[in-house]
C-alpha atoms as a PDB file:
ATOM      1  CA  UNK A   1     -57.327  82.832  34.245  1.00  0.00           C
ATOM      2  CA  UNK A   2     -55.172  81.785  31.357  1.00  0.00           C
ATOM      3  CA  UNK A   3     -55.894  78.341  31.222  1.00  0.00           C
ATOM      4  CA  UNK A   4     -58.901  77.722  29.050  1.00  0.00           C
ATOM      5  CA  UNK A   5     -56.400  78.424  25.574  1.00  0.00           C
ATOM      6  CA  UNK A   6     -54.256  75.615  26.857  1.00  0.00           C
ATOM      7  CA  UNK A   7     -57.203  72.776  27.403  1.00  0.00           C
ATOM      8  CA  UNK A   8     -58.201  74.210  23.676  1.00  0.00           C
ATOM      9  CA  UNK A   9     -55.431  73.492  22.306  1.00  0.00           C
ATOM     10  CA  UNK A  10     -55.242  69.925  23.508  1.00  0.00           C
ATOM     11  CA  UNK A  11     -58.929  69.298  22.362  1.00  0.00           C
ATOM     12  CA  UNK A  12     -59.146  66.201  20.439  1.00  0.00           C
ATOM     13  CA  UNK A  13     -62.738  65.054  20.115  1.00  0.00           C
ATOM     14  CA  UNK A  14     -63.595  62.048  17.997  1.00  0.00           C
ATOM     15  CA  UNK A  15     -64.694  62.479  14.769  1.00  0.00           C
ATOM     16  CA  UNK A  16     -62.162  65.497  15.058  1.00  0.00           C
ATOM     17  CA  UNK A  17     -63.588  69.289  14.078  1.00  0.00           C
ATOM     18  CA  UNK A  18     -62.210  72.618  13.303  1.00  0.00           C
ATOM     19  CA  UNK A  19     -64.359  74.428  15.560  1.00  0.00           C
ATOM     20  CA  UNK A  20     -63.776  71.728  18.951  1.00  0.00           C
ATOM     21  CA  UNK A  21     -61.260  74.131  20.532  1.00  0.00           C
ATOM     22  CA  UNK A  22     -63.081  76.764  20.078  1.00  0.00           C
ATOM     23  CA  UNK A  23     -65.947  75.157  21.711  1.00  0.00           C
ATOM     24  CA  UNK A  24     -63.782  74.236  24.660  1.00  0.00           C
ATOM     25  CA  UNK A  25     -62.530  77.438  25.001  1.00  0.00           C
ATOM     26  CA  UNK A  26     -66.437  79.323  25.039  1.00  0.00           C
ATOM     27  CA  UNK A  27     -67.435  76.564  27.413  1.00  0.00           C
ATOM     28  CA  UNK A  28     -64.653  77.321  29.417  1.00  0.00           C
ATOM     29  CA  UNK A  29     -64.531  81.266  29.796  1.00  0.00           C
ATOM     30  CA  UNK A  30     -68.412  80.444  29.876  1.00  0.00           C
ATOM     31  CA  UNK A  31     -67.510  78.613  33.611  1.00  0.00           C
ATOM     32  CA  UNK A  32     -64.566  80.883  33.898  1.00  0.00           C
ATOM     33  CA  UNK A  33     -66.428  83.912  33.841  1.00  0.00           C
ATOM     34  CA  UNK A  34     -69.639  82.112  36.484  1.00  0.00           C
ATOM     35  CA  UNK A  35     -67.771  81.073  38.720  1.00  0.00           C
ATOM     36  CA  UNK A  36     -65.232  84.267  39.490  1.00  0.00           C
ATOM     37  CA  UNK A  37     -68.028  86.481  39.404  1.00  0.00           C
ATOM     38  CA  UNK A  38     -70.345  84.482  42.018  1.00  0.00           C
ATOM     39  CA  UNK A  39     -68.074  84.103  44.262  1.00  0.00           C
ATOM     40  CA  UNK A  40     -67.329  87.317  44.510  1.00  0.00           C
ATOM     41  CA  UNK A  41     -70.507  88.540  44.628  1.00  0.00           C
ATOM     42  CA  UNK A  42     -70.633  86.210  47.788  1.00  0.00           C
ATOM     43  CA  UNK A  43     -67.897  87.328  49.269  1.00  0.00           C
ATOM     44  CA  UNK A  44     -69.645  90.945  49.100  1.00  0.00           C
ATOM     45  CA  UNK A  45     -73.136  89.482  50.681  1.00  0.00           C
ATOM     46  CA  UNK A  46     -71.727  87.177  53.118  1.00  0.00           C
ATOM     47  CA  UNK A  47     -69.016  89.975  54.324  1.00  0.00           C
ATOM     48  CA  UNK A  48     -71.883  92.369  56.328  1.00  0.00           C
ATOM     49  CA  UNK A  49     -71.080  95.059  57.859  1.00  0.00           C
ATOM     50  CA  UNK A  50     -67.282  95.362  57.799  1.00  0.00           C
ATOM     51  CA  UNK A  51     -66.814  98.495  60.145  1.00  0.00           C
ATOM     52  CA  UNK A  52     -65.170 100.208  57.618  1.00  0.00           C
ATOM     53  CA  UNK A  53     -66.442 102.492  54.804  1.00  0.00           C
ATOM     54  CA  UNK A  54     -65.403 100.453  52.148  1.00  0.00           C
ATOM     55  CA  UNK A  55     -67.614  98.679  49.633  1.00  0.00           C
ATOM     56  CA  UNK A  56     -67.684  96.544  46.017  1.00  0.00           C
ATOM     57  CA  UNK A  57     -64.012  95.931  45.241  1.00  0.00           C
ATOM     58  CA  UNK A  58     -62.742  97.097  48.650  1.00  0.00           C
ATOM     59  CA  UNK A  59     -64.730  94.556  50.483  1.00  0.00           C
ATOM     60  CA  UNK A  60     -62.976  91.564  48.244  1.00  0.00           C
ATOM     61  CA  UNK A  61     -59.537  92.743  48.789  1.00  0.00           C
ATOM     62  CA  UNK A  62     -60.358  92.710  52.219  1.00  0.00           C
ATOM     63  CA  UNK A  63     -60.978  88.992  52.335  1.00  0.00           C
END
């Protein structure tokens, strides 16, 4: 999404650490990564039968 370097970059834990952006920024594409893929993966079960013959990506660009 592009916005887990920023939040990274601002990381300023106390005592301060090297590695504490880079922390942030697993944790982040971590979430990132869960929550894009679920809820596309509902938007594929909840969408049924479309009508249509499309499927996977097709369905998601549909709604």
């Amino acid at each position: 999404m592009g916005s887990v370097a920023n939040i990274g970059a601002s990381a300023a834990p106390n005592p301060n650490h090297p590695t504490s952006p880079g922390f942030i920024q697993i944790f982040g594409v971590f979430v990132d990564s869960l929550v894009i893929c679920n809820a596309t993966a509902a938007i594929i079960l909840l969408a049924g039968d479309t009508g249509k013959s499309v499927d996977g990506i097709g369905i998601t660009s549909l709604y």
